[in-house]
N, C-alpha and C. Protein backbone atom coordinates (compact mmCIF):
# COMPACT_ATOMS: atom_id res chain seq x y z
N UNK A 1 0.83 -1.20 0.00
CA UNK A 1 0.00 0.00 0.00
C UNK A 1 0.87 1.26 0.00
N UNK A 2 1.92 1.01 0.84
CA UNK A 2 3.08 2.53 0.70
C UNK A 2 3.32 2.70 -0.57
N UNK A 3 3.64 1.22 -1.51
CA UNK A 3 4.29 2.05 -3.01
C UNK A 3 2.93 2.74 -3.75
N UNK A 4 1.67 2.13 -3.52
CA UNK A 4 0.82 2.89 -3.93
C UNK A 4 0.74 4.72 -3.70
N UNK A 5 1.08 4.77 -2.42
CA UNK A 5 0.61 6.29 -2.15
C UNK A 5 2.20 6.95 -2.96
N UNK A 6 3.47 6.26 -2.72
CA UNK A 6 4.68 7.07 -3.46
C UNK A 6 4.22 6.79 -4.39
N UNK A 7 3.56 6.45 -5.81
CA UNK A 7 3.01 6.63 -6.93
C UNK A 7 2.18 7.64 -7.29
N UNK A 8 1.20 7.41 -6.26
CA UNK A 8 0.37 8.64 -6.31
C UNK A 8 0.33 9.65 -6.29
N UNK A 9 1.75 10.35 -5.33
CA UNK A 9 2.32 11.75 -4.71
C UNK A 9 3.42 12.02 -5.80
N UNK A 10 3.68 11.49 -6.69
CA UNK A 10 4.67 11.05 -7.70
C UNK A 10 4.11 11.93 -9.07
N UNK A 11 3.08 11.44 -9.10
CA UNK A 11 2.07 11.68 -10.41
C UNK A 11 1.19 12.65 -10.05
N UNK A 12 0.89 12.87 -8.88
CA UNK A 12 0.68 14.23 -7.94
C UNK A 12 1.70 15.45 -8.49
N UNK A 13 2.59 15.34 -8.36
CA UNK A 13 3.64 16.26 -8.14
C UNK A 13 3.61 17.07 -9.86
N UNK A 14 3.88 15.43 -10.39
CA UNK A 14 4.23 15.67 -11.98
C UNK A 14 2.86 16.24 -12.31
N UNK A 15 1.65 16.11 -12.26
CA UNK A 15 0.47 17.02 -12.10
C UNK A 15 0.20 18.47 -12.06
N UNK A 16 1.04 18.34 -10.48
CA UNK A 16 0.97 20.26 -10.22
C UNK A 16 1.98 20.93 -11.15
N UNK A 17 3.39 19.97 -11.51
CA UNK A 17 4.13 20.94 -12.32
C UNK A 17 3.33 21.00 -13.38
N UNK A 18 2.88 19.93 -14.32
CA UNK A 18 2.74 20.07 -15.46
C UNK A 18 1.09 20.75 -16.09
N UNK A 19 0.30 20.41 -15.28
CA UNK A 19 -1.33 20.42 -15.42
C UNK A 19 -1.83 21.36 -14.64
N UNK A 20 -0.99 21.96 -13.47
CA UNK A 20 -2.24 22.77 -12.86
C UNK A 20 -2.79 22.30 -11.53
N UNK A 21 -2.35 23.37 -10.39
CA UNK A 21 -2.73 22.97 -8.81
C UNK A 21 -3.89 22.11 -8.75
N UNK A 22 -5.35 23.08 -9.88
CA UNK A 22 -6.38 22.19 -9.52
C UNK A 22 -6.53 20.94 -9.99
N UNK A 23 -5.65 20.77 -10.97
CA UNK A 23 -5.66 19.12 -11.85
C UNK A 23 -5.11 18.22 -10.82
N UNK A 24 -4.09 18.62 -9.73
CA UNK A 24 -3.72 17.84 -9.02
C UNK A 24 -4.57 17.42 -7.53
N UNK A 25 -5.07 18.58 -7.52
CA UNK A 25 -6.11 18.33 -6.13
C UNK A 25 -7.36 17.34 -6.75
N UNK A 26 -7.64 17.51 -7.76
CA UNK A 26 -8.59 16.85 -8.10
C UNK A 26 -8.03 15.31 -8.37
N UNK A 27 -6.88 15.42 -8.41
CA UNK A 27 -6.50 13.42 -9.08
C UNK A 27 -6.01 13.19 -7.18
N UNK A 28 -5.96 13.69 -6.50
CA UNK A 28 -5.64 13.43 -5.12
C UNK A 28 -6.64 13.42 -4.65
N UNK A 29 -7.70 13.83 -4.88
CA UNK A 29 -8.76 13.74 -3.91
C UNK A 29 -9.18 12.11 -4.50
N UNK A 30 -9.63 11.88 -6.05
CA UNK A 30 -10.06 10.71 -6.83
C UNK A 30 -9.15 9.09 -5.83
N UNK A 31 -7.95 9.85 -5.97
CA UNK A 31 -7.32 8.38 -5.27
C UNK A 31 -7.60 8.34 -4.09
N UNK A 32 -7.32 9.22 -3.11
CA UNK A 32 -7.61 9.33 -1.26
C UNK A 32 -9.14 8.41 -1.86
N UNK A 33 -10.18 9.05 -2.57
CA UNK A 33 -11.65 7.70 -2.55
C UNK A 33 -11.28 6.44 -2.71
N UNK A 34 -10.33 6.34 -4.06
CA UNK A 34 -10.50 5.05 -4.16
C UNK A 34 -9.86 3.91 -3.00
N UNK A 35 -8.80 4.89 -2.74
CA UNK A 35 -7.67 4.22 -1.38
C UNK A 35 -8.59 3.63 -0.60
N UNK A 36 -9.81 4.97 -0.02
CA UNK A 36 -10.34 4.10 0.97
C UNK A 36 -11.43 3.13 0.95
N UNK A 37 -11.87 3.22 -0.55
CA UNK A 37 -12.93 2.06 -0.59
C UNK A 37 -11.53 0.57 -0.50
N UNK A 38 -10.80 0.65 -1.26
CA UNK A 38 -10.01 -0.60 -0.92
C UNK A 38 -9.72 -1.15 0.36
N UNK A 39 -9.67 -0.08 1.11
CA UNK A 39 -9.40 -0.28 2.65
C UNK A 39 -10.68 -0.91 3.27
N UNK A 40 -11.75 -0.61 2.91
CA UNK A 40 -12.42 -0.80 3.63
C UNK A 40 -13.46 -2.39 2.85
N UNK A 41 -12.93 -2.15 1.44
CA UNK A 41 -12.97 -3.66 1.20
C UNK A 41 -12.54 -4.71 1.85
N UNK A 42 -11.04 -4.49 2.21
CA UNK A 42 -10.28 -5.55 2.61
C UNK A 42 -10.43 -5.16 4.41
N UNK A 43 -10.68 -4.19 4.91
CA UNK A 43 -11.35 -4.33 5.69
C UNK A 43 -12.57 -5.33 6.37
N UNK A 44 -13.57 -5.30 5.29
CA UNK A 44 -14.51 -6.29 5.43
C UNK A 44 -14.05 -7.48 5.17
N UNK A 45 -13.62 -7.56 4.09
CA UNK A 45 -12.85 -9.25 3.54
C UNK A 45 -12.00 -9.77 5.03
N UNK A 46 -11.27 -8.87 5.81
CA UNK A 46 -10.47 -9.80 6.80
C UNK A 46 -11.15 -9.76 7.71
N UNK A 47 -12.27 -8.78 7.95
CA UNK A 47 -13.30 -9.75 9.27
C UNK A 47 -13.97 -11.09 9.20
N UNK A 48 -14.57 -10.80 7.96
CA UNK A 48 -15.24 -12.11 7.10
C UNK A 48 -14.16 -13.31 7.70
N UNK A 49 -13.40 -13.38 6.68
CA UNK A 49 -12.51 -14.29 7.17
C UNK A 49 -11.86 -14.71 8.55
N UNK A 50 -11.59 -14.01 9.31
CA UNK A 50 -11.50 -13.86 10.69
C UNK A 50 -12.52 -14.55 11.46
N UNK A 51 -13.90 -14.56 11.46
CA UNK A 51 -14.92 -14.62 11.97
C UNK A 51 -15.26 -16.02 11.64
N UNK A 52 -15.01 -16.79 10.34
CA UNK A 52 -15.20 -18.21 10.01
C UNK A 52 -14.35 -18.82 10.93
N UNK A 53 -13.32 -18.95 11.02
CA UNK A 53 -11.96 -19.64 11.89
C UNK A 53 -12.26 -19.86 13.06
């Protein structure tokens, strides 16, 4: 999950130089969502699992 977010802040960066503060707030905000639906996928997935055992 860390190399995910140094990717993100990566292409973030290259963003604000190249595209524009708001192009970058806007692709940072898009991932921070998707980050946390994954989280909270696998969130659920390891209770699930947890809870059978």
């Amino acid at each position: 999950m860390n190399t995910l977010l140094i990717i993100a802040g990566v292409i973030a960066i290259i963003l604000l130089l190249v595209g524009g503060f708001n192009q970058a707030l806007s692709f940072l905000l898009w991932v921070g969502i998707i980050l946390l639906v994954l989280a909270l996928i696998g969130w659920v997935v390891g209770r699930g699992r947890s809870s059978r055992v």
